[in-house]
Protein backbone atom coordinates (compact mmCIF):
# COMPACT_ATOMS: atom_id res chain seq x y z
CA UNK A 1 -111.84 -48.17 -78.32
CA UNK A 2 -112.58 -44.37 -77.99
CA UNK A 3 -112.99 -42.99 -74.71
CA UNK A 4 -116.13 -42.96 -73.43
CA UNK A 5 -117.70 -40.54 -70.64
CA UNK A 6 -119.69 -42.57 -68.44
CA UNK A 7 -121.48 -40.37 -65.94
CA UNK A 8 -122.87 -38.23 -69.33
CA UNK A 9 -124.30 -41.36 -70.87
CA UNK A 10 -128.23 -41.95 -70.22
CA UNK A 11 -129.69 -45.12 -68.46
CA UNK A 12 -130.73 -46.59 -72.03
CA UNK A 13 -127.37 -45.91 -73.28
CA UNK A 14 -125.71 -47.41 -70.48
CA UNK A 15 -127.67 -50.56 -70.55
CA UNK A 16 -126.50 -50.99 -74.62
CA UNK A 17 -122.56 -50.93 -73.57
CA UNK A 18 -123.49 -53.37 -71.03
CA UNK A 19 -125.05 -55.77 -73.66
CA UNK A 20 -122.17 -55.00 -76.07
CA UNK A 21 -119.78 -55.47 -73.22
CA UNK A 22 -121.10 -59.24 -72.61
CA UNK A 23 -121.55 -59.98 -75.66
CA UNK A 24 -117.99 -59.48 -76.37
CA UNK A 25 -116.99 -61.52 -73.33
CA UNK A 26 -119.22 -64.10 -74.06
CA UNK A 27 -117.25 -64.48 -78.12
CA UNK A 28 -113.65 -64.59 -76.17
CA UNK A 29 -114.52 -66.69 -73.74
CA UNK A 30 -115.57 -69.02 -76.60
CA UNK A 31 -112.31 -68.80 -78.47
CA UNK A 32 -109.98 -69.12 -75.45
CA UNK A 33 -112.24 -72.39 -74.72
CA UNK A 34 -111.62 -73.35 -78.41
CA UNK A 35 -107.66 -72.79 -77.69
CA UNK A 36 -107.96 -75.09 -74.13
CA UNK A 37 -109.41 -77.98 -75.87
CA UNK A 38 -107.40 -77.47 -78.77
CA UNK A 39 -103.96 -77.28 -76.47
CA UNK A 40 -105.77 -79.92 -74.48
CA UNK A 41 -105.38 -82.61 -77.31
CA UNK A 42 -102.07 -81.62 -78.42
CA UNK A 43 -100.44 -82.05 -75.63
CA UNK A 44 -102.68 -85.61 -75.31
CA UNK A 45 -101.23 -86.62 -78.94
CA UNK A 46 -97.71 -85.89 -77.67
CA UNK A 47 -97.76 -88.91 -75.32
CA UNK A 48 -100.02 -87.92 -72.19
CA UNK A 49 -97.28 -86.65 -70.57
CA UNK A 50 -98.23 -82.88 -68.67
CA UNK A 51 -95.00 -80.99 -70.23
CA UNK A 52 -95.50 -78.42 -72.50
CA UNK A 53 -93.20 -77.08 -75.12
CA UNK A 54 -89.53 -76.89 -73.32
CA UNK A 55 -88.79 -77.98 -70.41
CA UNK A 56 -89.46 -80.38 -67.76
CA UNK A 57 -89.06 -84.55 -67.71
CA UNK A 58 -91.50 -86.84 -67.48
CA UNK A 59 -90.56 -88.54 -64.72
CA UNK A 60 -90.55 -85.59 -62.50
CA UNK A 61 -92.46 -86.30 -59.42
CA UNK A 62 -92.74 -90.32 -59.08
CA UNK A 63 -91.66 -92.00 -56.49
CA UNK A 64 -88.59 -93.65 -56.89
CA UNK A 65 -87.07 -96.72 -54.62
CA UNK A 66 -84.48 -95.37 -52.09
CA UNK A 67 -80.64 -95.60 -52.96
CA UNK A 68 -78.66 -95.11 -49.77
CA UNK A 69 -79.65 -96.01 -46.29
CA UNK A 70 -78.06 -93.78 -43.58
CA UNK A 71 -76.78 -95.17 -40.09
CA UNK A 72 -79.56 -94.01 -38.53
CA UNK A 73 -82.03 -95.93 -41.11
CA UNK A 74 -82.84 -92.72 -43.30
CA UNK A 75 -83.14 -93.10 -46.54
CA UNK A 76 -82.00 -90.86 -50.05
CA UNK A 77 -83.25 -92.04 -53.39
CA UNK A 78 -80.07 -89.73 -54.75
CA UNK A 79 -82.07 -87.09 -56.04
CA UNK A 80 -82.01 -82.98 -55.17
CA UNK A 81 -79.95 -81.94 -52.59
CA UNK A 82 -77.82 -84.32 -50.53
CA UNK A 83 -79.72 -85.00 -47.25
CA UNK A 84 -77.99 -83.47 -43.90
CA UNK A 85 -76.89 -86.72 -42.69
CA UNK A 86 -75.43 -87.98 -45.94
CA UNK A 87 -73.47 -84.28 -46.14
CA UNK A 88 -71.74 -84.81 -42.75
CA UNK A 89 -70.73 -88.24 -43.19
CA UNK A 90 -69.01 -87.86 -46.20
CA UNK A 91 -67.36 -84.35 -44.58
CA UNK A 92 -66.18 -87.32 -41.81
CA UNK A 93 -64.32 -89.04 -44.10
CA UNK A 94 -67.41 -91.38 -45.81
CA UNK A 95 -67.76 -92.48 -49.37
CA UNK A 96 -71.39 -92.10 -50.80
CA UNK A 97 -70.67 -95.28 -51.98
CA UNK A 98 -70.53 -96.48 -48.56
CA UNK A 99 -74.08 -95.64 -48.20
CA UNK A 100 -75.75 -97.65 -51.27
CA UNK A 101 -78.11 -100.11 -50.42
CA UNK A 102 -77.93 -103.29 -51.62
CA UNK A 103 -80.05 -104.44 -54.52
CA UNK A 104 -79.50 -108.07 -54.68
CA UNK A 105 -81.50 -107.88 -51.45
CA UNK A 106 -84.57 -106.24 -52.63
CA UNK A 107 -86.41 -109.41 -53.46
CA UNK A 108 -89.80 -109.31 -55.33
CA UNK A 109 -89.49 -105.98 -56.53
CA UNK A 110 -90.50 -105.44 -60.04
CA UNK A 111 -89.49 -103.34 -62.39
CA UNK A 112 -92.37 -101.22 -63.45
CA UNK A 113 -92.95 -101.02 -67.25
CA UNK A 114 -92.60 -97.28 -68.92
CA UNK A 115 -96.59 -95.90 -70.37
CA UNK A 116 -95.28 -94.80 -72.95
């Protein structure tokens, strides 16, 4: 686009960039819209799940049922970082497998069934 002096450009003038101006704005905003909803039902056709192209899991973020029970009644599901607790035992002379709570003793849980 050519460089254009603004402050020599008369009121009518000025007003006819303005229209050009939204009218331009209004086409993009119409093909990035087109895009969305085109992006919108890929990603619905690849299974529902929110990951884009490369990266991520689908089970990041639920909730899952706790895996070790510290003395103090805290709880780790064993994933991220090792809690504080669970990092000091073990430097005491603990096996994270002393921690594991039992599942035998978990009664009426089910096991939830996968979307997919």
């Amino acid at each position: 686009m050519p460089k254009i002096n603004l402050s020599r450009m008369t009121v009518e003038a000025l007003m006819d960039l303005r229209k050009r101006v939204d009218e331009m704005l209004v086409e993009r905003r119409a093909e990035l819209q087109k895009q969305l909803e085109r992006m919108g039902r890929a990603i619905a056709v690849v299974g529902g799940a929110r990951v884009a192209r490369g990266g991520g899991s689908a089970l990041r973020g639920r909730k899952v049922p706790p895996k070790y029970r510290g003395p103090s009644g805290e709880t780790w599901a064993g994933r991220g970082a090792k809690p504080r607790w669970l990092v000091a035992a073990i430097k005491g002379g603990k096996k994270l497998d002393d921690f594991l709570i039992d599942k035998s003793a978990q009664k009426g849980r089910k096991k939830r069934r996968s979307k997919r």
